[in-house]
N, C-alpha and C. Protein backbone atom coordinates (compact mmCIF):
# COMPACT_ATOMS: atom_id res chain seq x y z
N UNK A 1 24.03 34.96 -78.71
CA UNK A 1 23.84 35.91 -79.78
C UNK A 1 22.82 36.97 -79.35
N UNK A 2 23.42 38.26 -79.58
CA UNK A 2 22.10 38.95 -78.95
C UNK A 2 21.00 39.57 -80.35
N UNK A 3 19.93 39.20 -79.92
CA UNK A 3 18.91 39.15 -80.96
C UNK A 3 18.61 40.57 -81.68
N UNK A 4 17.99 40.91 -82.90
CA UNK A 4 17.90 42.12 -83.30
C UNK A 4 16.28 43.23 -82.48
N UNK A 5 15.78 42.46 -81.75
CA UNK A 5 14.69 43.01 -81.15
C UNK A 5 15.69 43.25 -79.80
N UNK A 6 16.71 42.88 -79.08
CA UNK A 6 17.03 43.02 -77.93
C UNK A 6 16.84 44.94 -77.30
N UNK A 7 17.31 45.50 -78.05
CA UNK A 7 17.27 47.31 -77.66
C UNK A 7 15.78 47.60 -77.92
N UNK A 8 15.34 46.83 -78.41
CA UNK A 8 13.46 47.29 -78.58
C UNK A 8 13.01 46.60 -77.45
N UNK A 9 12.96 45.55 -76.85
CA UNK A 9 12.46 45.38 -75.65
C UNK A 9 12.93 45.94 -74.54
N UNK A 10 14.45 46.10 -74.41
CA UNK A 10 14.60 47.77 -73.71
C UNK A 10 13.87 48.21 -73.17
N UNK A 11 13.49 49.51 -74.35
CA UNK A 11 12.52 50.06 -74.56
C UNK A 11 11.24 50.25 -73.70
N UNK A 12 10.61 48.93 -74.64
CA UNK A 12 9.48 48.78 -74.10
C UNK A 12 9.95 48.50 -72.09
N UNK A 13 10.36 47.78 -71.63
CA UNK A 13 10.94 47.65 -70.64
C UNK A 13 11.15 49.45 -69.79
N UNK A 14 11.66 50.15 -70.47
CA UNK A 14 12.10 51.64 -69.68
C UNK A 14 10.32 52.17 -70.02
N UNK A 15 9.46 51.88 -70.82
CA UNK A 15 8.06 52.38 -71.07
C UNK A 15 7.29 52.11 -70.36
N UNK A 16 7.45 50.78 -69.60
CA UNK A 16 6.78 49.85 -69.11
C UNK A 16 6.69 50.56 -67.44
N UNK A 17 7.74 51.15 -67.30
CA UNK A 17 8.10 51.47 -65.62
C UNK A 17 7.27 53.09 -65.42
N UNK A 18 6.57 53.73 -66.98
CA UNK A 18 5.88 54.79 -66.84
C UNK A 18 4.69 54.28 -66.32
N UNK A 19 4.27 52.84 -66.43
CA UNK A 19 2.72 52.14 -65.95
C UNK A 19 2.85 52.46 -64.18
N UNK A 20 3.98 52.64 -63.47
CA UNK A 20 4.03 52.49 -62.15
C UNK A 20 3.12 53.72 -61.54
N UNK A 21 2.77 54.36 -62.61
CA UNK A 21 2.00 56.00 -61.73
C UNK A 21 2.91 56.78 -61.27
N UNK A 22 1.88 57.26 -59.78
CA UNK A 22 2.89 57.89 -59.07
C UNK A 22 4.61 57.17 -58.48
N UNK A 23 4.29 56.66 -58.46
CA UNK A 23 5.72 55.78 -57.80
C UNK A 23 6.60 55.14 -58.90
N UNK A 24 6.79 55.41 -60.41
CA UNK A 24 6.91 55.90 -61.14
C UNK A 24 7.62 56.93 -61.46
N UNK A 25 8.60 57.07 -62.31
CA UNK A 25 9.57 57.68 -63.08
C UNK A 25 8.48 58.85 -63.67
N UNK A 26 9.31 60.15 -63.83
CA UNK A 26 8.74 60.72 -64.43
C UNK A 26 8.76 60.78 -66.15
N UNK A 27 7.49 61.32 -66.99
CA UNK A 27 7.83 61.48 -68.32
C UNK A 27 8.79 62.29 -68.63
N UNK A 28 9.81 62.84 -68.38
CA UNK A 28 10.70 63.36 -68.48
C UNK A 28 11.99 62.72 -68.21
N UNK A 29 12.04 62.17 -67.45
CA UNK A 29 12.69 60.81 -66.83
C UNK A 29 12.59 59.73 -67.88
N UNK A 30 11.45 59.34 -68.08
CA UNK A 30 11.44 57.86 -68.94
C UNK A 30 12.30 58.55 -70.75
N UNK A 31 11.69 59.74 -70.92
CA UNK A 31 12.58 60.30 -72.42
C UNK A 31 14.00 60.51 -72.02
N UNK A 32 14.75 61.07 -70.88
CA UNK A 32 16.08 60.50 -70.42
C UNK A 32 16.40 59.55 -70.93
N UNK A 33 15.77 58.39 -70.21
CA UNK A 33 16.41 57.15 -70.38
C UNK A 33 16.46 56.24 -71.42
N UNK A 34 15.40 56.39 -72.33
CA UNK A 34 15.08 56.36 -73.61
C UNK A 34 16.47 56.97 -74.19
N UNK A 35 16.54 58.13 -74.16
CA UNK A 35 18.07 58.83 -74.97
C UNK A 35 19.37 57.93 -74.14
N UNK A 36 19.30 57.85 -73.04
CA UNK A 36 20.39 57.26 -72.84
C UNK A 36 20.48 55.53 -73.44
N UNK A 37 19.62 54.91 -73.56
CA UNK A 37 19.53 53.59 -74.10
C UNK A 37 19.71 53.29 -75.66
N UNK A 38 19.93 55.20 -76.24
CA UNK A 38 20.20 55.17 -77.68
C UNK A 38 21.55 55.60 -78.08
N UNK A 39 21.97 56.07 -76.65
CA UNK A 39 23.30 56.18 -76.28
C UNK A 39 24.24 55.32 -76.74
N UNK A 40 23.62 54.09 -75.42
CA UNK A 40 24.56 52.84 -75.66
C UNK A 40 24.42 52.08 -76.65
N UNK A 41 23.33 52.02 -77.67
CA UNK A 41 23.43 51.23 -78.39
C UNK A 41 24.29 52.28 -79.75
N UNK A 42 24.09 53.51 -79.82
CA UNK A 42 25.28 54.04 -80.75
C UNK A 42 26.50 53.59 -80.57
N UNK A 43 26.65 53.90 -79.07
CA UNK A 43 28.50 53.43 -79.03
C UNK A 43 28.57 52.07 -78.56
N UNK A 44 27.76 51.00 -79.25
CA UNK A 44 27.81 49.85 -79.31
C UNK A 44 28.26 49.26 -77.88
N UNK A 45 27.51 49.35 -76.98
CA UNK A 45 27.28 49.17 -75.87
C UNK A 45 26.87 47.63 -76.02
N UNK A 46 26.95 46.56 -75.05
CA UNK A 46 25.56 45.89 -74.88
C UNK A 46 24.58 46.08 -74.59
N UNK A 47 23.46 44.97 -75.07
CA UNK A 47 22.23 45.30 -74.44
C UNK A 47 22.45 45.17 -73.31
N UNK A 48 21.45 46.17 -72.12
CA UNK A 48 21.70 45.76 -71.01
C UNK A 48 21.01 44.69 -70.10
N UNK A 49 21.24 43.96 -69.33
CA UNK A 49 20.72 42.87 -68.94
C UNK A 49 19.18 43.26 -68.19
N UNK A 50 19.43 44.31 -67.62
CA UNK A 50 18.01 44.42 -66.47
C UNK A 50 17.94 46.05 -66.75
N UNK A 51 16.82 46.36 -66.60
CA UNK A 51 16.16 47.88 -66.54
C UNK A 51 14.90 47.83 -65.73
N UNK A 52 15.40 48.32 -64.50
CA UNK A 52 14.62 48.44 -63.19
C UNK A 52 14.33 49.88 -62.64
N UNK A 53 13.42 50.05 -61.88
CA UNK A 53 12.69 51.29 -61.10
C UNK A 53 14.17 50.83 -59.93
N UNK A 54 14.58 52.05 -59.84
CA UNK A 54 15.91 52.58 -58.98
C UNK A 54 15.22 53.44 -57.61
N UNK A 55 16.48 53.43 -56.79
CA UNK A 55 15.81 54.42 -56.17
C UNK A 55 15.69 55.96 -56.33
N UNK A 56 14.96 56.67 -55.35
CA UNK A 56 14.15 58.16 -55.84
C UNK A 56 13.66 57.79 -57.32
N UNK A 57 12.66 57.10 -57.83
CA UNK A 57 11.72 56.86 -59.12
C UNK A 57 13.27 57.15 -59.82
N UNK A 58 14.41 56.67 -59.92
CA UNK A 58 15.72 56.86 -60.77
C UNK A 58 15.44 55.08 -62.36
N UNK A 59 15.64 55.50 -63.04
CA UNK A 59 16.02 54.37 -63.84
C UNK A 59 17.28 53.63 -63.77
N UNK A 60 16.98 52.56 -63.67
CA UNK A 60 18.61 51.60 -63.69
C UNK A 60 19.05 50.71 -64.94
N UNK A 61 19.59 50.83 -65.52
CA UNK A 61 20.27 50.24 -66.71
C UNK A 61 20.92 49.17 -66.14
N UNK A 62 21.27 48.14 -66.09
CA UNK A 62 22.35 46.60 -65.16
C UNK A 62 22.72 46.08 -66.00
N UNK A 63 24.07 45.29 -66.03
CA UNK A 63 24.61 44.14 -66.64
C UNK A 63 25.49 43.80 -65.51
N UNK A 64 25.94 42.50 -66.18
CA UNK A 64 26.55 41.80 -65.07
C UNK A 64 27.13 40.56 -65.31
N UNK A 65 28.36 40.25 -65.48
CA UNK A 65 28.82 39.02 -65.87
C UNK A 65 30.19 38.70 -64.91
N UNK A 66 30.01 37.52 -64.64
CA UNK A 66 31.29 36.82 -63.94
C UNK A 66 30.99 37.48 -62.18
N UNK A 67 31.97 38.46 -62.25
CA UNK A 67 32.11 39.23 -61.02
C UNK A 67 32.20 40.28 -61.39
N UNK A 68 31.96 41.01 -62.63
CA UNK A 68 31.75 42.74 -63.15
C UNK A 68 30.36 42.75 -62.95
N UNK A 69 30.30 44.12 -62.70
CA UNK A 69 28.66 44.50 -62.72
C UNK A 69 29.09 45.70 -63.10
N UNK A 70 28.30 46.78 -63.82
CA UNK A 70 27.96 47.89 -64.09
C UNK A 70 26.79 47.96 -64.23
N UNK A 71 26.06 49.29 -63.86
CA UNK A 71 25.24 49.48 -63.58
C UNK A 71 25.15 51.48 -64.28
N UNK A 72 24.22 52.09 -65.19
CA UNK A 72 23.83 53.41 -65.46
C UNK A 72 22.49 53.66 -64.65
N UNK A 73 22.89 54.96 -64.00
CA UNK A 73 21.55 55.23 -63.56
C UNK A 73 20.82 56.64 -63.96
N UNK A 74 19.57 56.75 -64.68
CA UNK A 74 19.73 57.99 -65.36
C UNK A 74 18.71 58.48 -63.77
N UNK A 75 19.22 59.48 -63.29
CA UNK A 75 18.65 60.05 -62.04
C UNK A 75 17.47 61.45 -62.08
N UNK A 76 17.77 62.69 -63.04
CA UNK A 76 16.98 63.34 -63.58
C UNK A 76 17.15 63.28 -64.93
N UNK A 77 16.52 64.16 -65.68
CA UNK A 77 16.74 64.72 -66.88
C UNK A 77 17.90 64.97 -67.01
N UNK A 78 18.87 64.96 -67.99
CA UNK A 78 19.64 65.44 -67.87
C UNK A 78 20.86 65.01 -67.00
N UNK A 79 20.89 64.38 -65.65
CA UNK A 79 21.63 64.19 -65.04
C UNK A 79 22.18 62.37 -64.92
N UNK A 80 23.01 61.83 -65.31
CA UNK A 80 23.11 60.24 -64.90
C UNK A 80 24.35 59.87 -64.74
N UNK A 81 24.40 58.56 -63.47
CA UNK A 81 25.55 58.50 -63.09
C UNK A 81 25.88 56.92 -63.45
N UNK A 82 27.09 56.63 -63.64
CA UNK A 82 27.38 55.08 -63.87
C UNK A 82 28.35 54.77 -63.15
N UNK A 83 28.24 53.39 -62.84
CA UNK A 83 28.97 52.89 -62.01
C UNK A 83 29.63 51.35 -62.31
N UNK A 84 30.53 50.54 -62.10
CA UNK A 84 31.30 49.68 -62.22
C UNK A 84 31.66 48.86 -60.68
N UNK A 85 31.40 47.90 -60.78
CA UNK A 85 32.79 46.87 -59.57
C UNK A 85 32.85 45.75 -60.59
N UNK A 86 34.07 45.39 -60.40
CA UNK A 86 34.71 44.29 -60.69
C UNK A 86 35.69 43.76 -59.50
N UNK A 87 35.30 42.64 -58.99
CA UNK A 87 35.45 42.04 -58.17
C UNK A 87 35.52 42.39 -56.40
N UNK A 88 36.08 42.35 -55.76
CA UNK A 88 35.96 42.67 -54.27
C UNK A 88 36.42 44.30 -54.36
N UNK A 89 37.56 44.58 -54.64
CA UNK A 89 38.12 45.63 -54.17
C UNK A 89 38.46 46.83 -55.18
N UNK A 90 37.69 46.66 -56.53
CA UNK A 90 37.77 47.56 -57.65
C UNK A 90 36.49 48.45 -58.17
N UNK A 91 36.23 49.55 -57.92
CA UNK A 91 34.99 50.34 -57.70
C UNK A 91 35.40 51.23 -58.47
N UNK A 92 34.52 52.08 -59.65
CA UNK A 92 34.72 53.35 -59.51
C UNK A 92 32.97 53.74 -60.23
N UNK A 93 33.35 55.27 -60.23
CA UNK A 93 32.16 55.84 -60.12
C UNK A 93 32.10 57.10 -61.77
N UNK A 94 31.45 57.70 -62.11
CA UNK A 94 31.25 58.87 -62.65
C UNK A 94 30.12 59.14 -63.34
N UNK A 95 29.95 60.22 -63.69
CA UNK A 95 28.78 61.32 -64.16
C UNK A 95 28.91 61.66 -65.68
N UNK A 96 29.97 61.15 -66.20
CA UNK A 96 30.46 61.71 -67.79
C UNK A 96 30.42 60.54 -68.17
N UNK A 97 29.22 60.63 -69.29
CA UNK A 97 29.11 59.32 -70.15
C UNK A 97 29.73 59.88 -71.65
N UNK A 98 30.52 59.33 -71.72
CA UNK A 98 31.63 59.65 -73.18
C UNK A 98 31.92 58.47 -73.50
N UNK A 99 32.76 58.16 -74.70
CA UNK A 99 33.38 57.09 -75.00
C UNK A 99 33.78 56.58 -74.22
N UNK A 100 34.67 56.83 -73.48
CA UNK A 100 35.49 56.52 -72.08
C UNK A 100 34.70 55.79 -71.07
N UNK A 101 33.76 56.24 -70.67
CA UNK A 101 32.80 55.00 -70.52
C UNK A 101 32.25 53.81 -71.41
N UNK A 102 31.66 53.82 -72.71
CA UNK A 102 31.18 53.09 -73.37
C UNK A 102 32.40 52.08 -73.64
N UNK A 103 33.44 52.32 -73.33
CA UNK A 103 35.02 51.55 -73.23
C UNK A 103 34.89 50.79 -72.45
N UNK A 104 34.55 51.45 -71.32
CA UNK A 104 34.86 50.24 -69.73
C UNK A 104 33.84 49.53 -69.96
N UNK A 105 32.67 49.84 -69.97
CA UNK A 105 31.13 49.23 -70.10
C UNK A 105 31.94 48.02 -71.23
N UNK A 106 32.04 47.77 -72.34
CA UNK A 106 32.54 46.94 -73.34
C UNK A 106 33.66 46.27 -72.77
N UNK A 107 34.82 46.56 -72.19
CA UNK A 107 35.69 45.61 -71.69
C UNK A 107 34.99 45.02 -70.57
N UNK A 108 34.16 45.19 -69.63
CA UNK A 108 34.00 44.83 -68.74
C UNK A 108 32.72 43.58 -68.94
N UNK A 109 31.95 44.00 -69.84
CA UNK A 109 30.37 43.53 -70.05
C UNK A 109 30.92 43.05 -71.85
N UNK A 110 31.46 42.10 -72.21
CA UNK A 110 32.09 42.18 -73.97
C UNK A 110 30.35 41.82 -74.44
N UNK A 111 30.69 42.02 -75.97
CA UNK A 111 29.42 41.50 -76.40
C UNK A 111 29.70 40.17 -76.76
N UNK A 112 28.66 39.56 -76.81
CA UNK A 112 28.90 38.22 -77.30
C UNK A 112 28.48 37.65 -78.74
N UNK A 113 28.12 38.85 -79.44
CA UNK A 113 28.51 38.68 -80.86
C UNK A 113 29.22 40.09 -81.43
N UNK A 114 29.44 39.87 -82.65
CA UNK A 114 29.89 41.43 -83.29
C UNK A 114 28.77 42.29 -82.96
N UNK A 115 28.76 43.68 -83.31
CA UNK A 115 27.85 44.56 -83.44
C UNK A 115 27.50 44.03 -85.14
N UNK A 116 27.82 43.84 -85.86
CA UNK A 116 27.58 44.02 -87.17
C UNK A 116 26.84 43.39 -87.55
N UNK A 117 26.24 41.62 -86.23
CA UNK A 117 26.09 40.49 -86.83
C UNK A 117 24.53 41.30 -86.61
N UNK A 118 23.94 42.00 -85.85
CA UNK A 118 23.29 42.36 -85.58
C UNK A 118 22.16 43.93 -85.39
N UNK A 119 23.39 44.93 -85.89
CA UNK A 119 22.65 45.97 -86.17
C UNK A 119 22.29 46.69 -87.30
N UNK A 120 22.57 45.82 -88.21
CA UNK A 120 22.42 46.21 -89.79
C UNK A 120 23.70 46.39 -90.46
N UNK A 121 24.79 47.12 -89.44
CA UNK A 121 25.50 47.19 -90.48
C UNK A 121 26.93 46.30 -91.04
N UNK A 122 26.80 45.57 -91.88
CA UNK A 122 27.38 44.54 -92.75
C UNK A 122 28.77 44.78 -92.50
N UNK A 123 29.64 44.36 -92.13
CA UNK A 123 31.23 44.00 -92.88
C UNK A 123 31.40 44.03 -93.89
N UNK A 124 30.96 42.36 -94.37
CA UNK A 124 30.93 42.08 -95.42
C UNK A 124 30.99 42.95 -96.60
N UNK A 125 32.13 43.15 -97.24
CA UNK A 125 32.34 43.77 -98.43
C UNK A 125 30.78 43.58 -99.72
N UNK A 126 31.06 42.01 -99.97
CA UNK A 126 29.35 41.83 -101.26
C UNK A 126 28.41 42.67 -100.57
N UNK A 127 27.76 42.65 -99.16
CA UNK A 127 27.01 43.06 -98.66
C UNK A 127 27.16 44.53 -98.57
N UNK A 128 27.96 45.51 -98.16
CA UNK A 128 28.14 46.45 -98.52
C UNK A 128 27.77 47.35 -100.18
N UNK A 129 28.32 46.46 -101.07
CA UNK A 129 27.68 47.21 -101.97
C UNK A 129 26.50 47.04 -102.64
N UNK A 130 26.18 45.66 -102.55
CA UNK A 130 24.66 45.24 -102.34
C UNK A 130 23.87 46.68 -101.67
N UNK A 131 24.36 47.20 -100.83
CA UNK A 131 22.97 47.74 -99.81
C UNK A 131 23.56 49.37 -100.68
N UNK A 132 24.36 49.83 -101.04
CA UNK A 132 25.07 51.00 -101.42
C UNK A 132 24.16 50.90 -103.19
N UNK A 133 24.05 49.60 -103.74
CA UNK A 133 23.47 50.03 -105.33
C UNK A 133 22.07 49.71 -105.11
N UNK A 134 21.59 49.09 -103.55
CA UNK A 134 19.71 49.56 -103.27
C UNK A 134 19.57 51.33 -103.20
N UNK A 135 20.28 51.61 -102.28
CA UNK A 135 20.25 53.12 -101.83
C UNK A 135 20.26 53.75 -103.43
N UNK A 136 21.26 53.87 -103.90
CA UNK A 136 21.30 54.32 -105.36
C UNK A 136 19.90 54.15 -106.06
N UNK A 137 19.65 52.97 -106.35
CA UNK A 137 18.56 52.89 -106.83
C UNK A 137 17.16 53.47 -106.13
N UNK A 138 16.62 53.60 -105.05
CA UNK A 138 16.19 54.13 -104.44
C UNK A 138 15.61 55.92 -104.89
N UNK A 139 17.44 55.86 -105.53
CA UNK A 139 17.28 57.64 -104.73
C UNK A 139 16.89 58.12 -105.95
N UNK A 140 17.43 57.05 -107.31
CA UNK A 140 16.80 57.36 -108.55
C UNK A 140 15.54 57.44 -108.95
N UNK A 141 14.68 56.46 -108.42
CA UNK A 141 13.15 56.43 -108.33
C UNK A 141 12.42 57.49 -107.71
């Protein structure tokens, strides 16, 4: 089950790699990767397993299950590339993080619970309007 603090230690994790100094990601770099880690968790990405100092001070995003690995690497501002193998002889590469990625990333890396069980937002019909007549009330006060 992945826990509701999991994308906050992230976080702290991509914050943590600004302690390196010079050898060290830049602050510009670490707010990259920060946006990209809010990326994946919009398009319901998994958490990712590892967030490591890459090479050229690059951030690395990792997961990895079975014999898939993917791997995001945010390289500058602005610029990041992701990558995939699944098994010996299946590679590919690109620079356009769109749905189309957040696709492969999910077939390749599944989650191992719903998104719902875990990011607030409910299925559950009772629960739904439960949280729809707080808001209401809320907006009346």
């Amino acid at each position: 089950m992945v826990e509701p603090n999991a994308w906050m230690r992230c976080a702290q994790k991509v914050s943590e790699l600004g302690l390196a100094g010079a050898a060290g990601p830049t602050a510009d770099l670490l707010v990259e990767a920060l946006r990209l880690l809010l990326w994946l968790c919009a398009e319901r990405a998994p958490v990712p397993h590892s967030v490591l100092l890459g090479p050229k001070k690059s951030v690395v995003f990792g997961w990895q299950q079975g014999g898939a690995v993917v791997e995001l690497h945010a390289i500058t501002p602005g610029r990041s590339v992701w990558r995939t193998a699944n098994g010996a002889n299946h590679f590919s590469q690109s620079d356009r993080l769109d749905s189309t990625a957040a696709e492969v990333l999910r077939s390749l890396i599944p989650l191992t619970e719903s998104p719902s069980d875990w990011d607030g937002t409910f299925t559950d019909p009772i629960v739904q309007r439960v949280r729809r007549g707080v808001r209401r009330t809320k907006r009346r006060n």
